[in-house]
PDB file of N, CA and C in Angstrom:
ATOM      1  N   UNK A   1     -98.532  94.595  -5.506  1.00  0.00           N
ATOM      2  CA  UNK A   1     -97.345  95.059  -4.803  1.00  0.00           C
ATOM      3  C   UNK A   1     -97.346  94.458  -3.398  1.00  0.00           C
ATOM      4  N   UNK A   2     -96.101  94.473  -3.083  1.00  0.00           N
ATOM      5  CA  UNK A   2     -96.356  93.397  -1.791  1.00  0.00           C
ATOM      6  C   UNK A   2     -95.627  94.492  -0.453  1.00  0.00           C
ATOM      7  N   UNK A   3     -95.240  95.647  -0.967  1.00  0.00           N
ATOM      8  CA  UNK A   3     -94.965  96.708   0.446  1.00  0.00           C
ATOM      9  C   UNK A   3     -95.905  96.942   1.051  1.00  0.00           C
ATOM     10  N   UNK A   4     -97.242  96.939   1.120  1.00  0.00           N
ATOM     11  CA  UNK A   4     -97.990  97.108   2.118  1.00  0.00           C
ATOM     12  C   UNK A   4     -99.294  98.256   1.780  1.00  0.00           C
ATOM     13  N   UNK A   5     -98.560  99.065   0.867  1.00  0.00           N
ATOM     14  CA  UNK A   5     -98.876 100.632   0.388  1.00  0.00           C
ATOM     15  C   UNK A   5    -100.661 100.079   0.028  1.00  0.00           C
ATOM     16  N   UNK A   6    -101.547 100.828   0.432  1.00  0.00           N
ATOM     17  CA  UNK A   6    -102.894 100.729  -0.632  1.00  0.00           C
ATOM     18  C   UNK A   6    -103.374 102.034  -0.781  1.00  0.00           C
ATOM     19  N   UNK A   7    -104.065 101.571  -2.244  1.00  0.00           N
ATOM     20  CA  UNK A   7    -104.564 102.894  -3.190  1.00  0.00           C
ATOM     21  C   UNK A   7    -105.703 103.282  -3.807  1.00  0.00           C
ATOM     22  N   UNK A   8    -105.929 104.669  -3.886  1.00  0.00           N
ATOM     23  CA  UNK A   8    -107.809 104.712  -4.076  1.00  0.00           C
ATOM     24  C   UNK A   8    -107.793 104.574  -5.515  1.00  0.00           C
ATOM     25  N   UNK A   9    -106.762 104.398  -6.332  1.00  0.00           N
ATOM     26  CA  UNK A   9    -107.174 104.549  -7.547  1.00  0.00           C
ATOM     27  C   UNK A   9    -106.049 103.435  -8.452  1.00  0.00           C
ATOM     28  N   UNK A  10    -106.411 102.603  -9.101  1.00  0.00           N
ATOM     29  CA  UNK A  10    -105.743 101.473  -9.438  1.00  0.00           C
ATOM     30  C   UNK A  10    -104.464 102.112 -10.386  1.00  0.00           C
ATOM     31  N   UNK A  11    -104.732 103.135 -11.409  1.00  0.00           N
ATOM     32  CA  UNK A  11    -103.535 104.269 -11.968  1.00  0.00           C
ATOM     33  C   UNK A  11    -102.448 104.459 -10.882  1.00  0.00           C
ATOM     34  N   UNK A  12    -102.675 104.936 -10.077  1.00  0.00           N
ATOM     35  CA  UNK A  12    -101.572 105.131  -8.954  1.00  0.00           C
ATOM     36  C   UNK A  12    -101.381 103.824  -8.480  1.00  0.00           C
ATOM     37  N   UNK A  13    -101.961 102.767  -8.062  1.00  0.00           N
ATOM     38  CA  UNK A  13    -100.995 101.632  -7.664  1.00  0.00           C
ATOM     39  C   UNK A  13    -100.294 100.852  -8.689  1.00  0.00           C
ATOM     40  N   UNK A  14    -100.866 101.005 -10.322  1.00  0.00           N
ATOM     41  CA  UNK A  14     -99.917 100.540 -11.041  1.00  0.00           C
ATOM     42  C   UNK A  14     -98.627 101.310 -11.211  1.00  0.00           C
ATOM     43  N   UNK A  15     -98.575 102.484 -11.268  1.00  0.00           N
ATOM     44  CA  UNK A  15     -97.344 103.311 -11.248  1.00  0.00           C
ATOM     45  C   UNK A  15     -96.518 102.912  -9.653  1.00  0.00           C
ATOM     46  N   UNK A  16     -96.682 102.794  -9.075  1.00  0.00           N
ATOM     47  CA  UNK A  16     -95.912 102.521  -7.678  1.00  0.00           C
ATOM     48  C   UNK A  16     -95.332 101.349  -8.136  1.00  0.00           C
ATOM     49  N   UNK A  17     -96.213  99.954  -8.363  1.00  0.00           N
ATOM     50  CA  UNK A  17     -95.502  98.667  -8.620  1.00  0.00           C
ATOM     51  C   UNK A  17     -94.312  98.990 -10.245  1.00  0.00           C
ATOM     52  N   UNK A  18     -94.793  99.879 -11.186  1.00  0.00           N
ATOM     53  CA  UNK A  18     -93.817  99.869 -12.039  1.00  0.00           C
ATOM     54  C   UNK A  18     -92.619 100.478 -11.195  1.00  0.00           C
ATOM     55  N   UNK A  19     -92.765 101.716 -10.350  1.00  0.00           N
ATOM     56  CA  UNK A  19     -91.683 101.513  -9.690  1.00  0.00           C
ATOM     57  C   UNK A  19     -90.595 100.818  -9.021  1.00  0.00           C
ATOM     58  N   UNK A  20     -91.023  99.814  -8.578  1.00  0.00           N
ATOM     59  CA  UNK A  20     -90.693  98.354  -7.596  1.00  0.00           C
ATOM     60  C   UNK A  20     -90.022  97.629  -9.062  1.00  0.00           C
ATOM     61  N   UNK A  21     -90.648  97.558 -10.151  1.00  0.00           N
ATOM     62  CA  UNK A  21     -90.250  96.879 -11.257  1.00  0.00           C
ATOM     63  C   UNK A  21     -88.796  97.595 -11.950  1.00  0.00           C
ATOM     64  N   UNK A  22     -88.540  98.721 -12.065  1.00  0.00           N
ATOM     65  CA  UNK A  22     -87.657  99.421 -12.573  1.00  0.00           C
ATOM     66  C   UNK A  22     -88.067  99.493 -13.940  1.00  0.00           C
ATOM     67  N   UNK A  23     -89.377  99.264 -14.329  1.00  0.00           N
ATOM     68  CA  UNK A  23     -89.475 100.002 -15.680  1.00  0.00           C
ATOM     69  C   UNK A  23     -89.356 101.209 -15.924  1.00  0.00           C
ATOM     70  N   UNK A  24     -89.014 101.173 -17.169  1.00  0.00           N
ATOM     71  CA  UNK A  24     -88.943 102.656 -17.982  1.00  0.00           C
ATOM     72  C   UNK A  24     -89.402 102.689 -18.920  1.00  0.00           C
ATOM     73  N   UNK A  25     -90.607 103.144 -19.384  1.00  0.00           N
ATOM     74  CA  UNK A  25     -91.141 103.055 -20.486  1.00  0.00           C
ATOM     75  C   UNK A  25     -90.926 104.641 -21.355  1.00  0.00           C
ATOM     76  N   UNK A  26     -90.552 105.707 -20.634  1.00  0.00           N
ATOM     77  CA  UNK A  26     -90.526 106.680 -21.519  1.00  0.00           C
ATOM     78  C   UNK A  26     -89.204 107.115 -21.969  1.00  0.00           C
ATOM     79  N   UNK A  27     -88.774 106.709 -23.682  1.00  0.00           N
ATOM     80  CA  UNK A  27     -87.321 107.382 -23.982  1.00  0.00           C
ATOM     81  C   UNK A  27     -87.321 108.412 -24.736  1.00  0.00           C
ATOM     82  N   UNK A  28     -85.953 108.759 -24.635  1.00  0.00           N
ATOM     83  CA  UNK A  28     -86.098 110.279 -25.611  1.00  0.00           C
ATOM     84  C   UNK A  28     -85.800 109.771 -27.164  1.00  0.00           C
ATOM     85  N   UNK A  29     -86.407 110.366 -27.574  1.00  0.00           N
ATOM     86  CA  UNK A  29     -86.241 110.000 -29.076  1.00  0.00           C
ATOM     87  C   UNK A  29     -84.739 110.569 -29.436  1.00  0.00           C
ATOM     88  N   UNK A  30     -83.837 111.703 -28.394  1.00  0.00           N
ATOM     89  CA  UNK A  30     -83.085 112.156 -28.942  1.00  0.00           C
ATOM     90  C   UNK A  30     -81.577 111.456 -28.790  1.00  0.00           C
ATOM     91  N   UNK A  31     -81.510 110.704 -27.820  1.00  0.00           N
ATOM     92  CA  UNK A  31     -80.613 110.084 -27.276  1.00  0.00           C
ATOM     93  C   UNK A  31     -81.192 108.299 -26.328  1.00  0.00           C
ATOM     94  N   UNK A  32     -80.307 108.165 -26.068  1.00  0.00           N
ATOM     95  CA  UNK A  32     -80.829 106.434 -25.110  1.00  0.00           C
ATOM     96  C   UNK A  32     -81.151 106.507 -23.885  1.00  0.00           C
ATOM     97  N   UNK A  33     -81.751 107.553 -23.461  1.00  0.00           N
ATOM     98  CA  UNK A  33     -82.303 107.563 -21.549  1.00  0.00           C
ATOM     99  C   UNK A  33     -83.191 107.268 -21.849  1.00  0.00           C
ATOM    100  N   UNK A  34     -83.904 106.035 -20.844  1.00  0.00           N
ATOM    101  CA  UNK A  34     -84.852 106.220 -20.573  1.00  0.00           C
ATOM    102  C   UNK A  34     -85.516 106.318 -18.878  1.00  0.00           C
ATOM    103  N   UNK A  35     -87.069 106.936 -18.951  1.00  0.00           N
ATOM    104  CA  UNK A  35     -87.771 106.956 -17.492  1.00  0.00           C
ATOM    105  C   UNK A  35     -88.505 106.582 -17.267  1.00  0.00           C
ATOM    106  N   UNK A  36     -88.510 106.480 -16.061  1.00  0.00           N
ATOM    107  CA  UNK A  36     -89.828 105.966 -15.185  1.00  0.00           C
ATOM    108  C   UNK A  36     -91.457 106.526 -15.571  1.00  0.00           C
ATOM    109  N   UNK A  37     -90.895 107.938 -15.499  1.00  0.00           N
ATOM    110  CA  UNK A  37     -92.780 108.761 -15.441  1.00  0.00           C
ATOM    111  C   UNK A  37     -92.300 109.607 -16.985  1.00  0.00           C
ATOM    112  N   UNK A  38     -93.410 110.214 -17.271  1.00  0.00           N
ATOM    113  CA  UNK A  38     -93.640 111.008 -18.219  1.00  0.00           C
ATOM    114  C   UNK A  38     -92.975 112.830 -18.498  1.00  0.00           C
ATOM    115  N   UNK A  39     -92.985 112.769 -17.325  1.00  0.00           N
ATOM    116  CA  UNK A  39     -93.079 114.261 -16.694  1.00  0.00           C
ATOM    117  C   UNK A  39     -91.278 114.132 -16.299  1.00  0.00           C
ATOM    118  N   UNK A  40     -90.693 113.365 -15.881  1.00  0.00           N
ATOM    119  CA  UNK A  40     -89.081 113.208 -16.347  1.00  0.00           C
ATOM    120  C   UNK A  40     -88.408 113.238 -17.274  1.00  0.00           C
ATOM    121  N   UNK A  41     -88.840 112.516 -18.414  1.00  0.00           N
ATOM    122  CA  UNK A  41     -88.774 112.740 -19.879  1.00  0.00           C
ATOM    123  C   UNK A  41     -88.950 114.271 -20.168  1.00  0.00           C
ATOM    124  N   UNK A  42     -89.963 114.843 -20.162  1.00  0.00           N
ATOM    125  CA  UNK A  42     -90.388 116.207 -20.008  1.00  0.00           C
ATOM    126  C   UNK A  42     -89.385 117.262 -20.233  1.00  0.00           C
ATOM    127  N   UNK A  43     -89.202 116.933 -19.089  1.00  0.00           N
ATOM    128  CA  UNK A  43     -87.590 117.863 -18.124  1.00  0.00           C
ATOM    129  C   UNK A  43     -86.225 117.621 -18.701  1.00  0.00           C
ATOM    130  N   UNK A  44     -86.202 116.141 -19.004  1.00  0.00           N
ATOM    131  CA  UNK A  44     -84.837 115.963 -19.917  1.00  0.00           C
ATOM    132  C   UNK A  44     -84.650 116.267 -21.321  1.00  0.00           C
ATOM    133  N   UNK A  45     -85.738 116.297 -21.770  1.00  0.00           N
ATOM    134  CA  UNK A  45     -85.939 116.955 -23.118  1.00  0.00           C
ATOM    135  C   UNK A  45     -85.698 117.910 -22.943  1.00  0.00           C
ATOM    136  N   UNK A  46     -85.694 119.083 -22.136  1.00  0.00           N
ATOM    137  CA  UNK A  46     -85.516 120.242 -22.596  1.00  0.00           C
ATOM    138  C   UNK A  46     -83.988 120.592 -22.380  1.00  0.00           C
ATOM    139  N   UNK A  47     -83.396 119.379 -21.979  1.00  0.00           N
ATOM    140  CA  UNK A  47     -81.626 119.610 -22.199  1.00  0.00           C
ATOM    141  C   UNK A  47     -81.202 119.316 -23.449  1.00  0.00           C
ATOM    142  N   UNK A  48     -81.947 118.813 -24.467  1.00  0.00           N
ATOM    143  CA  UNK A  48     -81.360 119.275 -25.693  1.00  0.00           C
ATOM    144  C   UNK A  48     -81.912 120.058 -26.607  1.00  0.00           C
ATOM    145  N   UNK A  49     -82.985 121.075 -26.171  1.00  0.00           N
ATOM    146  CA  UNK A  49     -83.140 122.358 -27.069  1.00  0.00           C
ATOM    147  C   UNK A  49     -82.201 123.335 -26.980  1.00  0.00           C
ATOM    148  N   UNK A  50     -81.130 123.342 -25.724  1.00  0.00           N
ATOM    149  CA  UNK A  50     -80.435 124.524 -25.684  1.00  0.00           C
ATOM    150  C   UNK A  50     -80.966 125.688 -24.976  1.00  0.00           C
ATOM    151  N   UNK A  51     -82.444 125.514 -24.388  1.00  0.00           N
ATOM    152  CA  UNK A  51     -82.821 126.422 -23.576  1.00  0.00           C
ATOM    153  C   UNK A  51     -82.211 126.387 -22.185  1.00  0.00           C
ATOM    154  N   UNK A  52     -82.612 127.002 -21.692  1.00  0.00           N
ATOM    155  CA  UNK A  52     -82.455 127.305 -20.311  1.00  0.00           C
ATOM    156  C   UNK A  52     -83.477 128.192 -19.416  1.00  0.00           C
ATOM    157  N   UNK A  53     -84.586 127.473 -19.396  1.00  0.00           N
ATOM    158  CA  UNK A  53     -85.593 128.492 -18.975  1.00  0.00           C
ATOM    159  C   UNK A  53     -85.712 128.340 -17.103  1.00  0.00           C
ATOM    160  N   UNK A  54     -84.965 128.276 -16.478  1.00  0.00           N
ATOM    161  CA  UNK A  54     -84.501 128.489 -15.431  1.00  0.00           C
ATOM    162  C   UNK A  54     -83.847 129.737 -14.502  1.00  0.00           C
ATOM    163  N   UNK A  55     -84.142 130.219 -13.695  1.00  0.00           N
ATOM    164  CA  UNK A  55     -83.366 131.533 -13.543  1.00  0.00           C
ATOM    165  C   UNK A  55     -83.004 130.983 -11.966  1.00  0.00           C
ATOM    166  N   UNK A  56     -81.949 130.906 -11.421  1.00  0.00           N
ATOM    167  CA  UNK A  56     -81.354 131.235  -9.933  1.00  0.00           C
ATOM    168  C   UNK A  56     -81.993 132.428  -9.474  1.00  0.00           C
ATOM    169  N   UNK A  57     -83.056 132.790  -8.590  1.00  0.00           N
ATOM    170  CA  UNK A  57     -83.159 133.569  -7.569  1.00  0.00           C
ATOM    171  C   UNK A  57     -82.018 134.563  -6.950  1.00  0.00           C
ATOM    172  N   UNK A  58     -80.861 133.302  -6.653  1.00  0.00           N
ATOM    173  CA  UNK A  58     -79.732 134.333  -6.006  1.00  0.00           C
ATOM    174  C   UNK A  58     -78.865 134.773  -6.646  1.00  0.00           C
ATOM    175  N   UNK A  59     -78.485 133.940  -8.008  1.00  0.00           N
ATOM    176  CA  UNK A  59     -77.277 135.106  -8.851  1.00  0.00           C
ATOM    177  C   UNK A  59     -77.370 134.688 -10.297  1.00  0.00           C
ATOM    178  N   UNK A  60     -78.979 134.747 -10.476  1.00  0.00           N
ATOM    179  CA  UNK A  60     -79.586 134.956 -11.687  1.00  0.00           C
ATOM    180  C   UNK A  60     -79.122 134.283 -13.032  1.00  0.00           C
ATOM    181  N   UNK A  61     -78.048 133.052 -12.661  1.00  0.00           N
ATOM    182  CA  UNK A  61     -77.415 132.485 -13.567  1.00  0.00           C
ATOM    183  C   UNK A  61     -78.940 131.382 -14.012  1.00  0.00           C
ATOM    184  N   UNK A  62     -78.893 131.172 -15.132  1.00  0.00           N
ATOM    185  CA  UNK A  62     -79.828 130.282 -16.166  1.00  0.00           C
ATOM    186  C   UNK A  62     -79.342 128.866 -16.330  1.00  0.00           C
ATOM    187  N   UNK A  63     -79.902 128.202 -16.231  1.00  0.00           N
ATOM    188  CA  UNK A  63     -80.523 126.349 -15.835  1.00  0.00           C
ATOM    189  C   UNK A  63     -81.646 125.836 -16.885  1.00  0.00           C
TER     190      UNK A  63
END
């Protein structure tokens, strides 16, 4: 990577440069998105179970 950034652990500087790259290696099997990290995928998956395991604090509406 050529921003300057250095890293104690070569895992984390390859994920930074895939950043810089715009890869996406993780898709949903359910539809055509794909992401960057793992843990995004994650989160978008759970927009097509139909859950909503989210609660608003202030007017308790579900997300």
């Amino acid at each position: 990577c050529h921003c300057g950034k250095a890293f104690s652990h070569r895992s984390m500087r390859e994920r930074h440069v895939n950043m810089h790259l715009d890869l996406r290696p993780f898709g949903c099997p359910e539809c055509r998105k794909r992401f960057k990290m793992k843990h995004h995928l994650t989160e978008h998956m759970k927009t097509h179970t139909g859950l909503r395991p989210y609660t608003c604090p202030a007017c308790e509406r579900r997300f």
